[in-house]
N, C-alpha and C. Protein backbone atom coordinates (compact mmCIF):
# COMPACT_ATOMS: atom_id res chain seq x y z
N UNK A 1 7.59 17.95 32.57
CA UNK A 1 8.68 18.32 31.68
C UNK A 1 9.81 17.27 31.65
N UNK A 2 10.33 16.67 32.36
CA UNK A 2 10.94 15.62 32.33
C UNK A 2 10.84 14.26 32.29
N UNK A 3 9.77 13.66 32.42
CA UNK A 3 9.38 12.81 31.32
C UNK A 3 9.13 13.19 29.83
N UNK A 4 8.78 14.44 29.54
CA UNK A 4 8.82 14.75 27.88
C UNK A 4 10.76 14.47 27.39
N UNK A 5 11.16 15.43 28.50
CA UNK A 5 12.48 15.33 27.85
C UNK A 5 13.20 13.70 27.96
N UNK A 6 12.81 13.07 28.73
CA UNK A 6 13.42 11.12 28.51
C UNK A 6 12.57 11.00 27.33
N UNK A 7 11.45 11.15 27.09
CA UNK A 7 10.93 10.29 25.97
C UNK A 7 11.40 11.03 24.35
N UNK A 8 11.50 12.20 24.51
CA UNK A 8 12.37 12.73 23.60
C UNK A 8 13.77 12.54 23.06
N UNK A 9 14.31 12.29 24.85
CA UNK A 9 15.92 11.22 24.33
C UNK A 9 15.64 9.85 23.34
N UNK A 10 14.66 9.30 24.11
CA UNK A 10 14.59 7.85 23.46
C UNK A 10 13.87 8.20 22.34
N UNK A 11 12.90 8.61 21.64
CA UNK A 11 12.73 8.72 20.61
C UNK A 11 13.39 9.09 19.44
N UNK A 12 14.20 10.25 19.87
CA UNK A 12 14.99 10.77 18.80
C UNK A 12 16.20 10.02 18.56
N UNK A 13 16.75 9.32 19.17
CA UNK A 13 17.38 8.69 19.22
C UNK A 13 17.48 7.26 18.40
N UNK A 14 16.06 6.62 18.10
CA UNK A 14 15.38 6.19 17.00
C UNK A 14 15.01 6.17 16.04
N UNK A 15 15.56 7.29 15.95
CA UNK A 15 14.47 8.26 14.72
C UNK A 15 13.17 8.34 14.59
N UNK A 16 12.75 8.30 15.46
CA UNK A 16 11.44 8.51 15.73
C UNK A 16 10.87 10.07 14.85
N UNK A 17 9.50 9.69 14.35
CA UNK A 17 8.92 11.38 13.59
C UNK A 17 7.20 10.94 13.68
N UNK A 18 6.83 11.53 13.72
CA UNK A 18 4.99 11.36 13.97
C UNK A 18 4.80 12.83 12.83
N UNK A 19 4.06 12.54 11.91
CA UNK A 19 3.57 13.90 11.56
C UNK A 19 2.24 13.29 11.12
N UNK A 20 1.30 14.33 12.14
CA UNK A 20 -0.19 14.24 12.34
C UNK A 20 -0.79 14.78 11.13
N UNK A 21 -2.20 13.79 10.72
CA UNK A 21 -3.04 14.23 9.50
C UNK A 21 -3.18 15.93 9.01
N UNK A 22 -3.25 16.73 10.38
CA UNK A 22 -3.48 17.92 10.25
C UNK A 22 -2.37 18.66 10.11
N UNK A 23 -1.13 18.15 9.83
CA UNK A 23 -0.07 18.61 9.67
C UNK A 23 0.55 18.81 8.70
N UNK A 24 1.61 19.60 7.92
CA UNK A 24 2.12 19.74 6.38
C UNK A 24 0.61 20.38 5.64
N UNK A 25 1.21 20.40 4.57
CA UNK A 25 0.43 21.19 3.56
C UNK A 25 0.72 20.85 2.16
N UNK A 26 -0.89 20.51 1.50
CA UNK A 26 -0.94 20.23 0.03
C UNK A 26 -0.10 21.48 -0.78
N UNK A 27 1.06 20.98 -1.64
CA UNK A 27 1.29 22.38 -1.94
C UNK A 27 1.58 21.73 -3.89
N UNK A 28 1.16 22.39 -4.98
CA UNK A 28 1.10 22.16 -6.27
C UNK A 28 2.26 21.72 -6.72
N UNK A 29 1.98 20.89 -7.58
CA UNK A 29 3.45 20.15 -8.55
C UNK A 29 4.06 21.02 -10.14
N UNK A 30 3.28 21.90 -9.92
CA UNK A 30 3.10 22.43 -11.65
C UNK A 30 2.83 21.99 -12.89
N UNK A 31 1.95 20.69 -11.94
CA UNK A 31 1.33 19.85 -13.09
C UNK A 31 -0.55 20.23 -12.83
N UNK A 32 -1.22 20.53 -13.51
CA UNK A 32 -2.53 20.98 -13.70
C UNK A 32 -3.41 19.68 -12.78
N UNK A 33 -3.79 19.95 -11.69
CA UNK A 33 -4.33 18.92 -11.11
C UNK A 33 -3.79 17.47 -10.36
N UNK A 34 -2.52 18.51 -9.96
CA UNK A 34 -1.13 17.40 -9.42
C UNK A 34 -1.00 18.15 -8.10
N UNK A 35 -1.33 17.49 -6.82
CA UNK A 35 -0.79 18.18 -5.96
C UNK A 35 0.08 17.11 -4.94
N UNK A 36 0.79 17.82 -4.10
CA UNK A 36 1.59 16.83 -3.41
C UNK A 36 1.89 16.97 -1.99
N UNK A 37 2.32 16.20 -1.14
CA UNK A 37 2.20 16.37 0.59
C UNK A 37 3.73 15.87 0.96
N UNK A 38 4.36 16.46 1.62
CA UNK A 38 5.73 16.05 1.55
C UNK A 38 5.59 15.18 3.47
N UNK A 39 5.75 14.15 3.04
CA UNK A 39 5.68 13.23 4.37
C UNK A 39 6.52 13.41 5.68
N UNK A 40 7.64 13.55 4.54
CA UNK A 40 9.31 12.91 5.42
C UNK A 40 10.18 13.08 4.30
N UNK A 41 11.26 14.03 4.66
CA UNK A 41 12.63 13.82 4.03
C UNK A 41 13.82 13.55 4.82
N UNK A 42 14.56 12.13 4.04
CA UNK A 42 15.52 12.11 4.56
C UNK A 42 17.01 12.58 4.04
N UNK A 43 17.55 13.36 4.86
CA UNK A 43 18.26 14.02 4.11
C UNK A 43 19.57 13.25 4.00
N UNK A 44 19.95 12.36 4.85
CA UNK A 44 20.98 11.62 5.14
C UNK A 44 21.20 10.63 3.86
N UNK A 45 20.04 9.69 3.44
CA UNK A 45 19.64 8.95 2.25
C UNK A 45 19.13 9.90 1.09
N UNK A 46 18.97 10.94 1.32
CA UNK A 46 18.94 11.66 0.19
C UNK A 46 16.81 10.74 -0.50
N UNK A 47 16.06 10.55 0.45
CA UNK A 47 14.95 9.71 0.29
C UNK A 47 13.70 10.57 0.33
N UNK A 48 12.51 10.41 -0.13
CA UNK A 48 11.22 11.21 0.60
C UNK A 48 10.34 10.26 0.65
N UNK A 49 9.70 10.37 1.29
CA UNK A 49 7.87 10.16 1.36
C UNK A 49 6.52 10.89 1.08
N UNK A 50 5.83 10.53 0.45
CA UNK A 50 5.18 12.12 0.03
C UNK A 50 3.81 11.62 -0.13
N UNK A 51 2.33 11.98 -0.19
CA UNK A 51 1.38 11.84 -0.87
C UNK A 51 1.69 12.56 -2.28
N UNK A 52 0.60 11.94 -3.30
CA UNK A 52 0.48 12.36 -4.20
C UNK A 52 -1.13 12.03 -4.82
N UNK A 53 -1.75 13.62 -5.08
CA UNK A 53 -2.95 13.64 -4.76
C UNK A 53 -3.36 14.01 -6.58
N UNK A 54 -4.18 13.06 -7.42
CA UNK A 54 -4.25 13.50 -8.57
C UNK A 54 -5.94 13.79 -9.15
N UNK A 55 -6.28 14.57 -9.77
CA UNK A 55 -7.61 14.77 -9.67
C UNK A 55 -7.98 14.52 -10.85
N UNK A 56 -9.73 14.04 -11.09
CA UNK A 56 -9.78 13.18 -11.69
C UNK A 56 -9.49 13.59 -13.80
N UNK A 57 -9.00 13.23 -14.12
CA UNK A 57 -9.06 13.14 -15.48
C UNK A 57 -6.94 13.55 -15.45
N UNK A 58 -6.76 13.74 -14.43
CA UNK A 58 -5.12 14.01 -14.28
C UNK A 58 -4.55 13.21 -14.96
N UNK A 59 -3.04 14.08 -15.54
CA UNK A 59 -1.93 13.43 -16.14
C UNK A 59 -0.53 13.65 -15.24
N UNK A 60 0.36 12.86 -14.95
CA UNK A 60 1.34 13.43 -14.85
C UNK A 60 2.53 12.44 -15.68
N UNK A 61 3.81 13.63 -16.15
CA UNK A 61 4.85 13.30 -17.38
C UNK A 61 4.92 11.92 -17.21
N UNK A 62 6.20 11.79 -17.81
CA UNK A 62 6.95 10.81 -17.68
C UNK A 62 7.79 11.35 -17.17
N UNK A 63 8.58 10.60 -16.12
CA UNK A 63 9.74 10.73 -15.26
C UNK A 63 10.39 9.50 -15.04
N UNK A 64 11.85 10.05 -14.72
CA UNK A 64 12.69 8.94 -14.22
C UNK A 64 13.34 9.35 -12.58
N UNK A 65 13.28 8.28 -11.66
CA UNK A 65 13.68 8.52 -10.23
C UNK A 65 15.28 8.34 -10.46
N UNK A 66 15.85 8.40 -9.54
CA UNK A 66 17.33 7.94 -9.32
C UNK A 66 17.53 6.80 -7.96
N UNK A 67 16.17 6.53 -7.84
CA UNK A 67 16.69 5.40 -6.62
C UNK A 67 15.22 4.48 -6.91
N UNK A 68 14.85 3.89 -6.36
CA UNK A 68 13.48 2.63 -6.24
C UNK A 68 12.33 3.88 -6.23
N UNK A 69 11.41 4.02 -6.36
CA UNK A 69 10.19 4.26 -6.28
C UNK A 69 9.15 3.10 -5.76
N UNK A 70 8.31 3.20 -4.50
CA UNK A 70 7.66 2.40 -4.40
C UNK A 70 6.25 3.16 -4.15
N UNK A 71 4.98 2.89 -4.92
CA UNK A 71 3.94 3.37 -4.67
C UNK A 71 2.68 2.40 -4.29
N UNK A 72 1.92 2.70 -3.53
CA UNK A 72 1.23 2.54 -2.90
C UNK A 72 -0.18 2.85 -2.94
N UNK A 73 -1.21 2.74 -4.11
CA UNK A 73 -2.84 3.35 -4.37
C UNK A 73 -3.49 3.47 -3.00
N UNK A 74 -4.08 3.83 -2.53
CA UNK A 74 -4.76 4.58 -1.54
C UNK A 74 -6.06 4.49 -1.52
N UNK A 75 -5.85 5.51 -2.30
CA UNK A 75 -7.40 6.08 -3.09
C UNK A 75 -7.52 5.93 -4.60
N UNK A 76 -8.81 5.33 -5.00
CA UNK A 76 -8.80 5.85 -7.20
C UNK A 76 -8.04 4.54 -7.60
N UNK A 77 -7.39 5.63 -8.79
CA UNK A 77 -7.48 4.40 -9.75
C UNK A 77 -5.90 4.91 -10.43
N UNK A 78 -5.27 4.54 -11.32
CA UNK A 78 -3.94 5.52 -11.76
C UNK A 78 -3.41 3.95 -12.50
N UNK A 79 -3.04 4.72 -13.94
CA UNK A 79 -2.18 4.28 -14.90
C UNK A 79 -0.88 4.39 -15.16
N UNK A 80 0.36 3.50 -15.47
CA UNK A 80 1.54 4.27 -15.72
C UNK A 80 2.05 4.06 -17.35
N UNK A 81 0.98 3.32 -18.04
CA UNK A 81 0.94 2.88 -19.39
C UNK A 81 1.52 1.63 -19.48
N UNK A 82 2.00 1.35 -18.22
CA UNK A 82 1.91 -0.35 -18.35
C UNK A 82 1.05 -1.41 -17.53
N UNK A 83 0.65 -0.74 -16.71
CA UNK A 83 -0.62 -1.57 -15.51
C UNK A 83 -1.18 0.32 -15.33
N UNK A 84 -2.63 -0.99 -14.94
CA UNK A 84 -4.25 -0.05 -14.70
C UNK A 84 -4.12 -0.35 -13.09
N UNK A 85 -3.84 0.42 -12.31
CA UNK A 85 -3.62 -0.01 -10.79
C UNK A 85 -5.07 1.15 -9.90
N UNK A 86 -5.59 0.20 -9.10
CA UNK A 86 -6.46 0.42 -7.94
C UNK A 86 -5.99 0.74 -6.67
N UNK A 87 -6.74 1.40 -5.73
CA UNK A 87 -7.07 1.01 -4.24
C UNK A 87 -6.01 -0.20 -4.22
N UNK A 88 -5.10 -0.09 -3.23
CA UNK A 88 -4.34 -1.44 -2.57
C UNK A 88 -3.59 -2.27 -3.41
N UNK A 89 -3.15 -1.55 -4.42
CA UNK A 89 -2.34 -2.07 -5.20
C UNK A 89 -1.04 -1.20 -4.69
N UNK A 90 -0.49 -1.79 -4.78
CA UNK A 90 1.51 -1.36 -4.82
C UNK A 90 1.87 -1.87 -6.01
N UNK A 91 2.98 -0.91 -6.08
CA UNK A 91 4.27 -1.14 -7.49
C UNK A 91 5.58 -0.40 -6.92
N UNK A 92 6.76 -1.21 -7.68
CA UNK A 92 8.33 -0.59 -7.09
C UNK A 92 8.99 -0.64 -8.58
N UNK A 93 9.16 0.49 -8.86
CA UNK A 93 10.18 0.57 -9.73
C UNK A 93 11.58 0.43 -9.55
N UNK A 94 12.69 0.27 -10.00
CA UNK A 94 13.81 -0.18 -9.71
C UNK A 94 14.73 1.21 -10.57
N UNK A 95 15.58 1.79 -9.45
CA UNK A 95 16.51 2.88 -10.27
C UNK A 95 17.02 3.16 -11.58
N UNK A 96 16.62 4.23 -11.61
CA UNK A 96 16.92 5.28 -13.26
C UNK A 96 15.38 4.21 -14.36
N UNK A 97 14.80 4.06 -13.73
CA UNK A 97 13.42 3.24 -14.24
C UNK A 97 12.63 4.67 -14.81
N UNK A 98 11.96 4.74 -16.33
CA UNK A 98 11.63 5.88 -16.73
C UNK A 98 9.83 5.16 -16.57
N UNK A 99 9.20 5.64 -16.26
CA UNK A 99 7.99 5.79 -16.14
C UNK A 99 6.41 6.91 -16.28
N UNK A 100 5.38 6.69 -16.89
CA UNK A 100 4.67 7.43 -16.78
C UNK A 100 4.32 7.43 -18.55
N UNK A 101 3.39 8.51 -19.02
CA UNK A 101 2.83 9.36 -18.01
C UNK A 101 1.80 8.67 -17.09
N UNK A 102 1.74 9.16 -15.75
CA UNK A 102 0.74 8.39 -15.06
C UNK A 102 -0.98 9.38 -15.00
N UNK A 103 -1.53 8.56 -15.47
CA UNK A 103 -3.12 9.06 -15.84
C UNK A 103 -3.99 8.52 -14.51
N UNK A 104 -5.37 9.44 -14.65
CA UNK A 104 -6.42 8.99 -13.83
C UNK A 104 -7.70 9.24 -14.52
N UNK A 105 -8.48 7.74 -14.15
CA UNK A 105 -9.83 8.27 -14.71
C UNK A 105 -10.74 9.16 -13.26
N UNK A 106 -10.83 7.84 -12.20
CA UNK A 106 -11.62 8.75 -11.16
C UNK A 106 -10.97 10.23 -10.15
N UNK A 107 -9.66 9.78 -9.98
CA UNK A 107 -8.93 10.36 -9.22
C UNK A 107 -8.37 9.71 -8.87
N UNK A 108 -7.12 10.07 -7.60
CA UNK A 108 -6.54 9.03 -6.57
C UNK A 108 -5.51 9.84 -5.59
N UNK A 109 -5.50 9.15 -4.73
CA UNK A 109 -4.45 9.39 -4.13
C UNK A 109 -3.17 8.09 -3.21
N UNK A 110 -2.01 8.78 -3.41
CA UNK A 110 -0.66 7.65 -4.15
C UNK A 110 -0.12 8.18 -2.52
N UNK A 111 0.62 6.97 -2.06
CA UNK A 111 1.79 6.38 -1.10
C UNK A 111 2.72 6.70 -1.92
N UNK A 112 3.90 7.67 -1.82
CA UNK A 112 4.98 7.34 -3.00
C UNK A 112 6.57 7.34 -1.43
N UNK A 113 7.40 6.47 -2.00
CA UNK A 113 8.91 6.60 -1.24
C UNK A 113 9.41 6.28 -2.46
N UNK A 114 10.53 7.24 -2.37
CA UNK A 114 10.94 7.50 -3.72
C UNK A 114 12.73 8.34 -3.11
N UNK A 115 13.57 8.02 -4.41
CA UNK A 115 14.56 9.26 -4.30
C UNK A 115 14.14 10.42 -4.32
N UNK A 116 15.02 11.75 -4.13
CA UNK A 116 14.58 12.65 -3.94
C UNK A 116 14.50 13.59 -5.23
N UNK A 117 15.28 13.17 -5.63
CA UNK A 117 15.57 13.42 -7.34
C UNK A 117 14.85 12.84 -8.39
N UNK A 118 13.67 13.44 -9.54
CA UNK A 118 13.07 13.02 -9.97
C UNK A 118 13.75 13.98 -11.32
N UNK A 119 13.81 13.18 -12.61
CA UNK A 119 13.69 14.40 -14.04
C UNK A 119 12.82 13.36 -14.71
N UNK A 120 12.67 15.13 -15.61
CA UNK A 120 11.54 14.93 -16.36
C UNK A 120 12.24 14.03 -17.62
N UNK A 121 11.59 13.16 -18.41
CA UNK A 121 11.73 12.55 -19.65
C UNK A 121 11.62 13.34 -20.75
């Protein structure tokens, strides 16, 4: 117990956060074949981290963030109507940047850090 509690000082203290694969929960976007995994919120930056899991023939709107968006392909394949992006591709949008709709032919699943604030277009 007290080595948990030192390594707990020093971690938290870091900001340290681990959240394991089996952890959180896919929960729906209210977009038809949009689901999403909430990573990490920071509430201080007002920031998230999230998966974003789209199935195949998926659309989602157009939206605008209020801070950078940076995404990250994973898995699949995903359009934002200006690049056809793969597997291991990244893209960063730059604030109040309106984007989308983002399409899929096979499926995919998305790295997103993003503001926390998203509207719809």
């Amino acid at each position: 117990p007290a080595v948990k509690q030192q390594l707990l000082a020093v971690t938290q203290g870091q900001g340290f956060y681990l959240l394991r694969r089996d952890e959180g929960t896919w929960r729906p976007t209210g977009v038809a074949g949009v689901d999403m995994r909430l990573l990490y919120f920071d509430r201080q930056n007002d920031r998230q981290a999230l998966l974003l899991r789209m199935a195949p023939g998926a659309s989602f709107p157009v939206h605008r963030h209020d801070d950078f968006e940076d995404c990250l392909v994973l898995e699949g394949d995903v359009s934002d109507g200006k690049a056809s992006m793969n597997a291991g591709d990244f893209v960063r949008y730059p604030p109040n940047t309106e984007h989308g709709p983002l399409t899929t032919v096979a499926g995919n699943l998305l790295l997103i850090s993003c503001g926390a604030h998203d509207e719809a277009a």
